[in-house]
Protein backbone atom coordinates (compact mmCIF):
# COMPACT_ATOMS: atom_id res chain seq x y z
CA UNK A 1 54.40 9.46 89.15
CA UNK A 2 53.26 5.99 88.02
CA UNK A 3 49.92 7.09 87.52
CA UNK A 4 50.91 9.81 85.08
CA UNK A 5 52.97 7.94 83.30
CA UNK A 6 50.14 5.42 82.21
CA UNK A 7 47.89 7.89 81.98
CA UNK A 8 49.97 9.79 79.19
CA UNK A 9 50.92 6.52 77.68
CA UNK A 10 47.27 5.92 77.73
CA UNK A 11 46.25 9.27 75.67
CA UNK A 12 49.32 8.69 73.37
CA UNK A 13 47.59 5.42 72.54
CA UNK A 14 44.63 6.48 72.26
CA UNK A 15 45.49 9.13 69.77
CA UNK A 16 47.54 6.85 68.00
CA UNK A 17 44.01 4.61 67.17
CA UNK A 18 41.92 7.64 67.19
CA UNK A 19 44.45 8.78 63.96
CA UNK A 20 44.83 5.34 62.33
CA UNK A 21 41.02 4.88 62.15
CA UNK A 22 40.56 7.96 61.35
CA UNK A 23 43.30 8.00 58.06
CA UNK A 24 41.42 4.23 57.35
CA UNK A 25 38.27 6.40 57.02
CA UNK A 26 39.65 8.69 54.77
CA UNK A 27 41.03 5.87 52.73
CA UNK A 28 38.18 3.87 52.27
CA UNK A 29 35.99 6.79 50.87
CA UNK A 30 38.77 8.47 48.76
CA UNK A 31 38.37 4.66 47.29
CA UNK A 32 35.12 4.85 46.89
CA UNK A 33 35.40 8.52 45.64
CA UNK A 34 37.51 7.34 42.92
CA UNK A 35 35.36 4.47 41.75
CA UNK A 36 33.12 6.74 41.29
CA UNK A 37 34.79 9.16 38.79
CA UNK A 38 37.09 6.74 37.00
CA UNK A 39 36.57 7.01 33.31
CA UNK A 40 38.16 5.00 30.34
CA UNK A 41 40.46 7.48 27.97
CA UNK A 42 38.76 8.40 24.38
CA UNK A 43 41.37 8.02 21.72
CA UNK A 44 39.68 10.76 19.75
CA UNK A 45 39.10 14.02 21.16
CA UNK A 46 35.27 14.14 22.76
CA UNK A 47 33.10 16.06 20.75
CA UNK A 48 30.49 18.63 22.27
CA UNK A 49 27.41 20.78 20.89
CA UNK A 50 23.88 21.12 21.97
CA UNK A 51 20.43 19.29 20.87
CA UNK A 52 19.79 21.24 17.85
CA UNK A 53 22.85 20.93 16.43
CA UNK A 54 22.61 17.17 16.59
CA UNK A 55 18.89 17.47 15.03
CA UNK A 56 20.40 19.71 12.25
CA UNK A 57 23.46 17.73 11.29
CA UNK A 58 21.77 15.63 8.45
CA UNK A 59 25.46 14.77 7.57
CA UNK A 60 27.10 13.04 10.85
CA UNK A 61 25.04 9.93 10.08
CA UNK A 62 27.52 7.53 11.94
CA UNK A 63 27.25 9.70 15.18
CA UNK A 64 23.49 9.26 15.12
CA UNK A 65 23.25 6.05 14.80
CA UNK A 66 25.41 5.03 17.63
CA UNK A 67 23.60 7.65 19.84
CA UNK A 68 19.81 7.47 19.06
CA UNK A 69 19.05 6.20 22.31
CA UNK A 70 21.12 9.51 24.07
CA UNK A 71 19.54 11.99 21.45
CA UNK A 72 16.17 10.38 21.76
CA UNK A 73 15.85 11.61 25.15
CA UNK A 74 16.71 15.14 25.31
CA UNK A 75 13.90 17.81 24.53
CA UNK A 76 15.55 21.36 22.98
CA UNK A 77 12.84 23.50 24.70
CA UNK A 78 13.40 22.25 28.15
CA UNK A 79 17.30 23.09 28.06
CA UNK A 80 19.04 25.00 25.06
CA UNK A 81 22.15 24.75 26.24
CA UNK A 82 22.34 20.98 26.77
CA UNK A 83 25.54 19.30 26.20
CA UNK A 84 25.23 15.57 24.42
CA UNK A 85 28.38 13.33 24.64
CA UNK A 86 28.87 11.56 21.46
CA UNK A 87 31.44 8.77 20.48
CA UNK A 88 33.21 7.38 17.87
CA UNK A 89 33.76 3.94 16.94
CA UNK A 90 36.74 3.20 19.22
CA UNK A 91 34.06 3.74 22.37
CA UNK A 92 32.81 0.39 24.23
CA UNK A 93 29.14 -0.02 23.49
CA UNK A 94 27.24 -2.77 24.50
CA UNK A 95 24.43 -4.21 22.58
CA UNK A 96 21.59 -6.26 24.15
CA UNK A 97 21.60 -9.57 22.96
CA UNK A 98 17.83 -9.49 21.92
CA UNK A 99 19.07 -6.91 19.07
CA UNK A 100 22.21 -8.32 18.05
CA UNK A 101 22.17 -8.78 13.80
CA UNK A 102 20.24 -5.35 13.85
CA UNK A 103 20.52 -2.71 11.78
CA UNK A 104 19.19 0.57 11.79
CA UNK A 105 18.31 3.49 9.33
CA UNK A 106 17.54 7.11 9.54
CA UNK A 107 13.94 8.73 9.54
CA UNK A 108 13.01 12.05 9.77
CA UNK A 109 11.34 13.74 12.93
CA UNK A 110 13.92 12.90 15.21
CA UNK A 111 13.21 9.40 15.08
CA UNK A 112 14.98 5.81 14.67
CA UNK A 113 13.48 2.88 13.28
CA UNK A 114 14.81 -1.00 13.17
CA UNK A 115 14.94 -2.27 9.73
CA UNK A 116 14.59 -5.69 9.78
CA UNK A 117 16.46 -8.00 7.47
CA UNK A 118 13.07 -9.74 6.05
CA UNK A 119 12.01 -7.98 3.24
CA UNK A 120 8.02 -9.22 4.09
CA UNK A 121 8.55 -7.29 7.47
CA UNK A 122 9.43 -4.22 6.34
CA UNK A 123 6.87 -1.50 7.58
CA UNK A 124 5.31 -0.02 4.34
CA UNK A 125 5.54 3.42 3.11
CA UNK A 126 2.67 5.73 4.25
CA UNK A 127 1.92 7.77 7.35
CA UNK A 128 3.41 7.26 10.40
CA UNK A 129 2.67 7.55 14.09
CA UNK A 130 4.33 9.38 16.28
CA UNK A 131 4.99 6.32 18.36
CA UNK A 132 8.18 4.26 17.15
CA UNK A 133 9.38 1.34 19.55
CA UNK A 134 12.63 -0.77 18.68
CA UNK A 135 10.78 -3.87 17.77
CA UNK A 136 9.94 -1.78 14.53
CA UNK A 137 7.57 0.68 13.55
CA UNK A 138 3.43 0.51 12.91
CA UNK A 139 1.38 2.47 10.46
CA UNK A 140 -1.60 3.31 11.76
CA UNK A 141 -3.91 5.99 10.90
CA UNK A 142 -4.42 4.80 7.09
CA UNK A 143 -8.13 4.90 5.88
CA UNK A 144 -9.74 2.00 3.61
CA UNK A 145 -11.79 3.53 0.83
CA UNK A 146 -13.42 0.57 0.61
CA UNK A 147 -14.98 0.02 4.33
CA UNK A 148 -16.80 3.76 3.46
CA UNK A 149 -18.04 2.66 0.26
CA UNK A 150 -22.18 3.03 0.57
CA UNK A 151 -23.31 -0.77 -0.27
CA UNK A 152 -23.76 -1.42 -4.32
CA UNK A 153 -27.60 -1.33 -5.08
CA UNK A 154 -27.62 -4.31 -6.79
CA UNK A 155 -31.30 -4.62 -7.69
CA UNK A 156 -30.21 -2.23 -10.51
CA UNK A 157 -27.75 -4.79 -12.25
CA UNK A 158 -28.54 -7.96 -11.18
CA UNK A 159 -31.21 -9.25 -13.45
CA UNK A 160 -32.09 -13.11 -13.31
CA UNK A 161 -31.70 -15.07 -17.03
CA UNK A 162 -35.21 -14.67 -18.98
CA UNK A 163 -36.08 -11.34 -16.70
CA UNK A 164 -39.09 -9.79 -18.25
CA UNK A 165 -38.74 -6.82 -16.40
CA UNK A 166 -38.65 -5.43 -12.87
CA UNK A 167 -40.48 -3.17 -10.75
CA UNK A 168 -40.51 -0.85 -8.01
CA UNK A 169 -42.91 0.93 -5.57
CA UNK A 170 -43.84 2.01 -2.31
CA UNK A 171 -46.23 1.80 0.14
CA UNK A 172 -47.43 3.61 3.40
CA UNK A 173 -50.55 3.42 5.71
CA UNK A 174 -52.08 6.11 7.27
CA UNK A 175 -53.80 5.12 10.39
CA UNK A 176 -56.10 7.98 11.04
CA UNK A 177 -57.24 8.56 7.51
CA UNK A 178 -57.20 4.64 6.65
CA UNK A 179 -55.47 5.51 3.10
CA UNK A 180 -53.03 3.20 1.45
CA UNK A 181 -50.73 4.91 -0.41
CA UNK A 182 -48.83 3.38 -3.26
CA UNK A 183 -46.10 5.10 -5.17
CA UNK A 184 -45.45 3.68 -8.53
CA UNK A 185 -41.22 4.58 -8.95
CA UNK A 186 -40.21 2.88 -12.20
CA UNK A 187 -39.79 0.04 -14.15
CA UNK A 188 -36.90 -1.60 -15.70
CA UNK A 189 -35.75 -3.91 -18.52
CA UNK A 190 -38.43 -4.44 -19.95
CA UNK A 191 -39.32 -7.11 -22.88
CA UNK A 192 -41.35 -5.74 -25.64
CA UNK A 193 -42.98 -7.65 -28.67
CA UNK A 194 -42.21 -4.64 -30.91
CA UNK A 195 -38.93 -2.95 -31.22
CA UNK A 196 -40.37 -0.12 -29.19
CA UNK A 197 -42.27 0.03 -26.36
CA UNK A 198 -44.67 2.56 -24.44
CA UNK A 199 -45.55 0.98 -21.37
CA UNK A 200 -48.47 2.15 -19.02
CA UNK A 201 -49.39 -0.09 -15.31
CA UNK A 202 -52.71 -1.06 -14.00
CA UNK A 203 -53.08 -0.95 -10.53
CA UNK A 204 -55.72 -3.33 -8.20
CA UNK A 205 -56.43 -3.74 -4.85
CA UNK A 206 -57.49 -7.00 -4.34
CA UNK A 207 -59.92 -9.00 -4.40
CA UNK A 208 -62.25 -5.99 -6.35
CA UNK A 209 -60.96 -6.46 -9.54
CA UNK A 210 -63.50 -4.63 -11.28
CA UNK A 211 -61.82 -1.38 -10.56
CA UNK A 212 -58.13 -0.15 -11.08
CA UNK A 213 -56.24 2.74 -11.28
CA UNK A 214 -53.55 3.54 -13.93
CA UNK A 215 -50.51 5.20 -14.70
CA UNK A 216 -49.72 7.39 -17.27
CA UNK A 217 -48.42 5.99 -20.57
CA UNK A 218 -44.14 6.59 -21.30
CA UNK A 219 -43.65 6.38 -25.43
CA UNK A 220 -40.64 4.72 -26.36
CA UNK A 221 -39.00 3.52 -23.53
CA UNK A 222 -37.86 0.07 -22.42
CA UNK A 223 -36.73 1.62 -18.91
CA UNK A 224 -39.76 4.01 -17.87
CA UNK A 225 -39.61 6.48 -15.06
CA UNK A 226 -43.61 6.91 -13.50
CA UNK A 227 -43.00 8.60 -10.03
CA UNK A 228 -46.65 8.53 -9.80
CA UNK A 229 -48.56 8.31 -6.28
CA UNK A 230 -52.06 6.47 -6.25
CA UNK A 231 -54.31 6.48 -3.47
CA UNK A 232 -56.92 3.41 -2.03
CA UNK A 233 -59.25 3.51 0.81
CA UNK A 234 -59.28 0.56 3.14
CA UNK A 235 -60.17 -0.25 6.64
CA UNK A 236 -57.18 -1.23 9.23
CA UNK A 237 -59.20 -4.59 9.64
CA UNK A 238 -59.18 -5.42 5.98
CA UNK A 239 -55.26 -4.20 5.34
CA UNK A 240 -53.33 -7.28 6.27
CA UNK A 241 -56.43 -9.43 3.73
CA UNK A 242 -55.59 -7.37 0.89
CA UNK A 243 -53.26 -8.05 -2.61
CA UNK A 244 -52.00 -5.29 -4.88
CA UNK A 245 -51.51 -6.41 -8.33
CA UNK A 246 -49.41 -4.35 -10.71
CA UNK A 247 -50.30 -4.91 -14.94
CA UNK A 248 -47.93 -3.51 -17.11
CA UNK A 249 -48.96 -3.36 -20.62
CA UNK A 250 -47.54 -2.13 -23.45
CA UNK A 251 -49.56 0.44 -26.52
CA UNK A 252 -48.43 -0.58 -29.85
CA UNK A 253 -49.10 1.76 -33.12
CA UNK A 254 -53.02 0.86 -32.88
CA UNK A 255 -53.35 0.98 -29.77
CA UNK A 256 -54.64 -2.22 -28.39
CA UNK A 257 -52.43 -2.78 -25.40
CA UNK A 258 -50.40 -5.99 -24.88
CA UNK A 259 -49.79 -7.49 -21.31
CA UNK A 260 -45.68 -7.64 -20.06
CA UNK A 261 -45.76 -9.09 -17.22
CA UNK A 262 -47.49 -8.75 -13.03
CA UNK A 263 -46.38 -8.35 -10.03
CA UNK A 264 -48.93 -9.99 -6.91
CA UNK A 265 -48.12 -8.84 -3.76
CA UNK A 266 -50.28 -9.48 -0.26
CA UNK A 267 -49.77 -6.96 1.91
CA UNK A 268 -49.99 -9.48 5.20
CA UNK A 269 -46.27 -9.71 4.37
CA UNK A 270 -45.48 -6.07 5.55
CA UNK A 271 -45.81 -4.33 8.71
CA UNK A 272 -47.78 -1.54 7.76
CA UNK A 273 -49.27 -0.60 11.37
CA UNK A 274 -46.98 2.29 11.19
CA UNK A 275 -46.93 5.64 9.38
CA UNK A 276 -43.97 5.33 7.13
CA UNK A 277 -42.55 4.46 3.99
CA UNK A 278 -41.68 0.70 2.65
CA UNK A 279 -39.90 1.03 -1.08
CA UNK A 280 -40.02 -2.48 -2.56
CA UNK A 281 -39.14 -4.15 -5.90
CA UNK A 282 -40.44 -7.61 -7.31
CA UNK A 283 -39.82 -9.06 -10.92
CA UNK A 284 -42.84 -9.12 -13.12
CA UNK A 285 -44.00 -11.82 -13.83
CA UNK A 286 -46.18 -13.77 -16.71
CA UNK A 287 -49.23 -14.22 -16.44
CA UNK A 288 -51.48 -17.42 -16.96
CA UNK A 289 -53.00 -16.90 -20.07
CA UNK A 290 -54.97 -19.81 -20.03
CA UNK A 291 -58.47 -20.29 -19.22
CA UNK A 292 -59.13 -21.32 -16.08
CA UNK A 293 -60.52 -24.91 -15.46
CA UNK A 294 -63.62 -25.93 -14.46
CA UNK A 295 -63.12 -25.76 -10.63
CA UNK A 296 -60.37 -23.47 -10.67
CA UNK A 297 -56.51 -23.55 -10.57
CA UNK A 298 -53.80 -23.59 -7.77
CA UNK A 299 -50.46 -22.01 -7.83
CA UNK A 300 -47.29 -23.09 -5.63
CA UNK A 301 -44.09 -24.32 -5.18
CA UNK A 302 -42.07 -27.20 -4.18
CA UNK A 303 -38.49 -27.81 -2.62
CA UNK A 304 -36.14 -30.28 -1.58
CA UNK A 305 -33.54 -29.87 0.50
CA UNK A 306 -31.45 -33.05 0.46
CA UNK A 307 -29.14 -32.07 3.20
CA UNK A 308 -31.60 -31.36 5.80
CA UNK A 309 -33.90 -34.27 4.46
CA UNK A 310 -36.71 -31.25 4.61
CA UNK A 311 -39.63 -30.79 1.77
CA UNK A 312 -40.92 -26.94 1.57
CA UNK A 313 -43.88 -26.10 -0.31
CA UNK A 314 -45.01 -22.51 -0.63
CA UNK A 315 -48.70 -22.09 -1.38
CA UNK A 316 -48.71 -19.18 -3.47
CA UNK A 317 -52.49 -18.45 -5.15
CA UNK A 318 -55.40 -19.67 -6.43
CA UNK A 319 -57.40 -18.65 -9.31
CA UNK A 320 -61.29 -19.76 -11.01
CA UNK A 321 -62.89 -20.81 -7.81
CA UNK A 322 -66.38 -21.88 -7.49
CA UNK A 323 -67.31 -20.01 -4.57
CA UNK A 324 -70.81 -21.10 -3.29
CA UNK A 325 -73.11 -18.08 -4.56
CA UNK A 326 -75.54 -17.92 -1.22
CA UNK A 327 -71.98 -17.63 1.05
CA UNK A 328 -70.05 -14.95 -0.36
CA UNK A 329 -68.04 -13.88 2.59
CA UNK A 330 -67.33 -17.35 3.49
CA UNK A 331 -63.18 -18.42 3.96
CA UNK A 332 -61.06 -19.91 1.29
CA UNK A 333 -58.20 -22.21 2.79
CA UNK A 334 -55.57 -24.40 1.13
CA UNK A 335 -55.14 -27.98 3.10
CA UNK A 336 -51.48 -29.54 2.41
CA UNK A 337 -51.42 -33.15 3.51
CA UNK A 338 -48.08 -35.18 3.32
CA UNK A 339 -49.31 -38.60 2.45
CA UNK A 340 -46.90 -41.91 2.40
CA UNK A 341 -48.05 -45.08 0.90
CA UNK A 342 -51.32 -43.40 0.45
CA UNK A 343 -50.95 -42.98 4.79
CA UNK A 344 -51.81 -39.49 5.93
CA UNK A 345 -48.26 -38.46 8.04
CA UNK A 346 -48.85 -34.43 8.88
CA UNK A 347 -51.22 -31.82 7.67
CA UNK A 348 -50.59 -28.15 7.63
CA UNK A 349 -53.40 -25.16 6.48
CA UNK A 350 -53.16 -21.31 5.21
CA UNK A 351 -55.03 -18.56 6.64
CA UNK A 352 -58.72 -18.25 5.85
CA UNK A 353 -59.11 -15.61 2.74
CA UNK A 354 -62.77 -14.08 2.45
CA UNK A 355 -64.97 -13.16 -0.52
CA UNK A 356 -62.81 -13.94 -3.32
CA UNK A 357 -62.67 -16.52 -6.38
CA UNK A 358 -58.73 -15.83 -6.73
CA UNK A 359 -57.09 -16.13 -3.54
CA UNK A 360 -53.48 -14.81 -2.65
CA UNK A 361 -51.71 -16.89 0.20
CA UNK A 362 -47.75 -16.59 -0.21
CA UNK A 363 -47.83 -19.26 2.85
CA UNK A 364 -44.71 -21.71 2.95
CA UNK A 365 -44.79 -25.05 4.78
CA UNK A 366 -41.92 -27.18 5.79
CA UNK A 367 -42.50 -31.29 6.13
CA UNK A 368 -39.49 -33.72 7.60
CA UNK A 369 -39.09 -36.20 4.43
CA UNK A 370 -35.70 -38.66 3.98
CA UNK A 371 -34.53 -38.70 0.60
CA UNK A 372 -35.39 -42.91 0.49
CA UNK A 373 -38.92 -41.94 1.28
CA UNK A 374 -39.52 -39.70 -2.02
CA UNK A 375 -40.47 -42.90 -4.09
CA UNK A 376 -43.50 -43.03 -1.93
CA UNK A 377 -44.52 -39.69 -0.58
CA UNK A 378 -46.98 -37.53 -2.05
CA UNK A 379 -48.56 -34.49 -1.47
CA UNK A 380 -52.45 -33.34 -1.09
CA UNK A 381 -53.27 -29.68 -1.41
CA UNK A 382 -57.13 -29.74 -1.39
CA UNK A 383 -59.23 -25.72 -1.71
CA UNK A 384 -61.72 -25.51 0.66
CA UNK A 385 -64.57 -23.18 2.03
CA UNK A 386 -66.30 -22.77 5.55
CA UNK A 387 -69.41 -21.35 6.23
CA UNK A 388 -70.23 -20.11 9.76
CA UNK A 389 -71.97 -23.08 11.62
CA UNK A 390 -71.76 -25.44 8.37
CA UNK A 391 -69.85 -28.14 6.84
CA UNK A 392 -66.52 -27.28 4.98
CA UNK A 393 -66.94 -27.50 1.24
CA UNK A 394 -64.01 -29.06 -1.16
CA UNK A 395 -63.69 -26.79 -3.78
CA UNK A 396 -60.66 -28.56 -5.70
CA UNK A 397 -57.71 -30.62 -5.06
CA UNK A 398 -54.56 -31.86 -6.82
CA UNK A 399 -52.08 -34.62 -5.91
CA UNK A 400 -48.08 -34.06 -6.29
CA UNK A 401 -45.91 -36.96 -6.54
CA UNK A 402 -44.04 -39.84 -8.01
CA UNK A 403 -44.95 -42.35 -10.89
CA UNK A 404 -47.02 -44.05 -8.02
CA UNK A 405 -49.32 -41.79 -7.64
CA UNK A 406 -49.44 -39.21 -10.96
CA UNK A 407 -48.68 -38.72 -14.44
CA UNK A 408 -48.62 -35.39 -16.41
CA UNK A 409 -47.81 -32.03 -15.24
CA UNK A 410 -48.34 -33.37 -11.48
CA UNK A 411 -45.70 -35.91 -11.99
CA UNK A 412 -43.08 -32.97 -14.27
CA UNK A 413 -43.60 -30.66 -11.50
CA UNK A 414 -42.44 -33.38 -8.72
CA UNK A 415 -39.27 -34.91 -10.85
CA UNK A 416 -38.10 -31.25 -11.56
CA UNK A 417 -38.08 -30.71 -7.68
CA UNK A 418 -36.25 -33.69 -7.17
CA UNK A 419 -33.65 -32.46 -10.16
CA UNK A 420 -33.08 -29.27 -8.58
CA UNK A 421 -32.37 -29.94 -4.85
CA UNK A 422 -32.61 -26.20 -3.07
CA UNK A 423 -34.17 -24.90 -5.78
CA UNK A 424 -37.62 -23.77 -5.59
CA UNK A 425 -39.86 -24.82 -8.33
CA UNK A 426 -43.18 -23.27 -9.42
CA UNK A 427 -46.42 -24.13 -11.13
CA UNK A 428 -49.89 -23.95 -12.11
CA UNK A 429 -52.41 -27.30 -11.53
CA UNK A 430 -55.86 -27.60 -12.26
CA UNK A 431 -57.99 -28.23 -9.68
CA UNK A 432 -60.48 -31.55 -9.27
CA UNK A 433 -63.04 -33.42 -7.33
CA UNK A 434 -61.66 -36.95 -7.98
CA UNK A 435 -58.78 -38.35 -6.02
């Protein structure tokens, strides 16, 4: 009997647990259960309708501005029959701090945009993307007219002060049939002596100057059109020692024919190993109507640049040599020499030109000079000739420099280059055998 009376004490008190654990169980998740689902009252009564109504009611302003972040989201053709809470006023909302003094305006396509209280900041009208973030909105997609303008050909406007005109032309090589071909395109503002003008061009290969070809003549016209091709024959060897050398003359009323201006160009500048087409223009320019002297003139140009403490000189032609008659295919060189207190300091030399009393070099030569030391630098630039297995022969020279050294048009040409720093300045000299 003892035994069964603690054993059904036992089971009573083990029910007894067995039920209060069980009702804490029950407690602690209808607890949680409720947690869950607890909601705050809505003083107003809570308004329901589907996506497209929202996107269609242009009016309820105030109920998309509260919920663009809700409306944002949903997508009418993956659920029609959606159902978007929204709120009025009286419904807790919390802002992030980051966007706090924010406002916000309405856009079209279902989108929101930040408008920001700095007037500088606001996006600009225009396209938009598709993209919008809350930091504000981006135009993109807007095209610059003026990154796909073609560049301005300004060789048709620009014209230097005293232009006498300007040219243009072409040139191609071909290789196999060793033609040059030059295509004479136009010229343009030109400078007549007369109040009309009908301008024709010579055209020379040089050094033969005893032949030429020519264009045909354009009456009354200070802006002729030519688009005329011309045709030499020259050897691939002899290409890169060649000069063409445009004359264009005007016809007056009885018709003797009055020089405008030339254009001298060496075709060593170009790379003409290939078959194509180079267009080029060059401004004419006027020629040296002077006789030449007895041994022969010399053409360049000098430069200072006072920054870089450099002195350029750019050989550009000679004309009048006294070539020796029993060597006519001998070289023709210019020698510059940068003397100082009458001491030689560096020497520089062109290419060798054969068989030809007027000599085109367009060779430029750079000399380290400080600007202390032009009181008593000078330069040399001596014409010479070789002869195979003889002695070079001086076939001119003239001396640039300051009161030192020269006087005349030797001593203009080096105080205008000291005048114009940068700027390059050009001249004729007469050769001489005396130092």
């Amino acid at each position: 009997m003892p035994e069964q009376a603690v054993a059904v004490a036992g089971g009573i008190i083990g029910g007894i647990l067995l039920f209060v654990l069980f009702g804490i169980t029950a407690y602690l998740l209808w607890k949680k259960f409720c947690c869950l689902f607890s909601y705050e009252k809505l003083i107003n009564p809570v308004k329901t309708t589907n996506a497209n109504a929202i996107f269609q009611d242009q009016a309820n302003s105030e109920i998309q501005r509260e919920s663009t972040s809700l409306v944002s989201t949903f997508k009418p053709e993956e659920s029609i029959d959606a159902v978007v809470l929204s709120r009025s006023r009286s419904v807790p909302f919390v802002i992030p701090p980051t966007l706090h003094g924010r406002d916000w305006i309405h856009l079209t396509n279902e989108e929101q945009v930040q408008e920001d209280s700095d007037p500088f900041m606001t996006p600009q009208s225009g396209p938009r993307s598709s993209f919008h973030s809350l930091a504000g909105a981006y135009v993109v997609g807007t095209v610059n007219p003026e990154l796909y303008k073609p560049p301005e050909d300004k060789s048709e406007t620009d014209f230097p002060d005293g232009t006498i005109g300007r040219l243009w032309f072409s040139i191609e090589y071909e290789q196999e049939s060793e033609r040059l071909l030059v295509s004479l395109i136009k010229v343009r503002k030109l400078q007549p002596p007369a109040d009309s003008c009908s301008p024709f061009v010579k055209i020379y290969l040089l050094p033969d100057e005893r032949s030429y070809l020519q264009s045909k003549t354009k009456r009354k016209t200070l802006n002729p059109q030519f688009d005329e091709n011309f045709v030499f024959q020259v050897s691939s060897k002899m290409l890169l020692q060649r000069t063409l050398k445009f004359l264009v003359y005007h016809v007056d009323k009885q018709k003797k024919h009055h020089l405008l201006g030339q254009v001298i160009f060496p075709l060593k500048n170009e790379a003409l190993t290939e078959d194509k087409k180079i267009v080029i223009w060059r401004d004419l320019e006027k020629e040296n109507l002077e006789p030449p002297s007895e041994h022969g003139d010399i053409q360049f140009s000098l430069s200072y640049n006072d920054y870089l403490g450099r002195l350029t000189v750019v050989v550009l032609r000679a004309r009048g040599l006294k070539l020796q008659e029993e060597s006519p295919a001998a070289g023709v060189y210019v020698k510059v020499s940068l003397m100082n207190h009458n001491k030689f300091i560096k020497s520089k030399k062109t290419a060798a030109l054969l068989g030809t009393p007027n000599p085109v070099y367009n060779e430029t030569f750079s000399f380290k000079t400080d600007q202390t030391e032009l009181d008593t630098a000078s330069l040399s630039l001596s014409v010479l000739q070789t002869n195979k297995g003889e002695k070079t022969l001086l076939l001119g020279r003239v001396v640039v420099g300051p009161f030192m050294y020269t006087r005349g048009r030797e001593l203009e040409h080096w105080n205008e280059m000291i005048s114009k720093p940068k700027e390059l300045v050009k001249r004729w000299h007469a050769l001489c055998h005396s130092t």
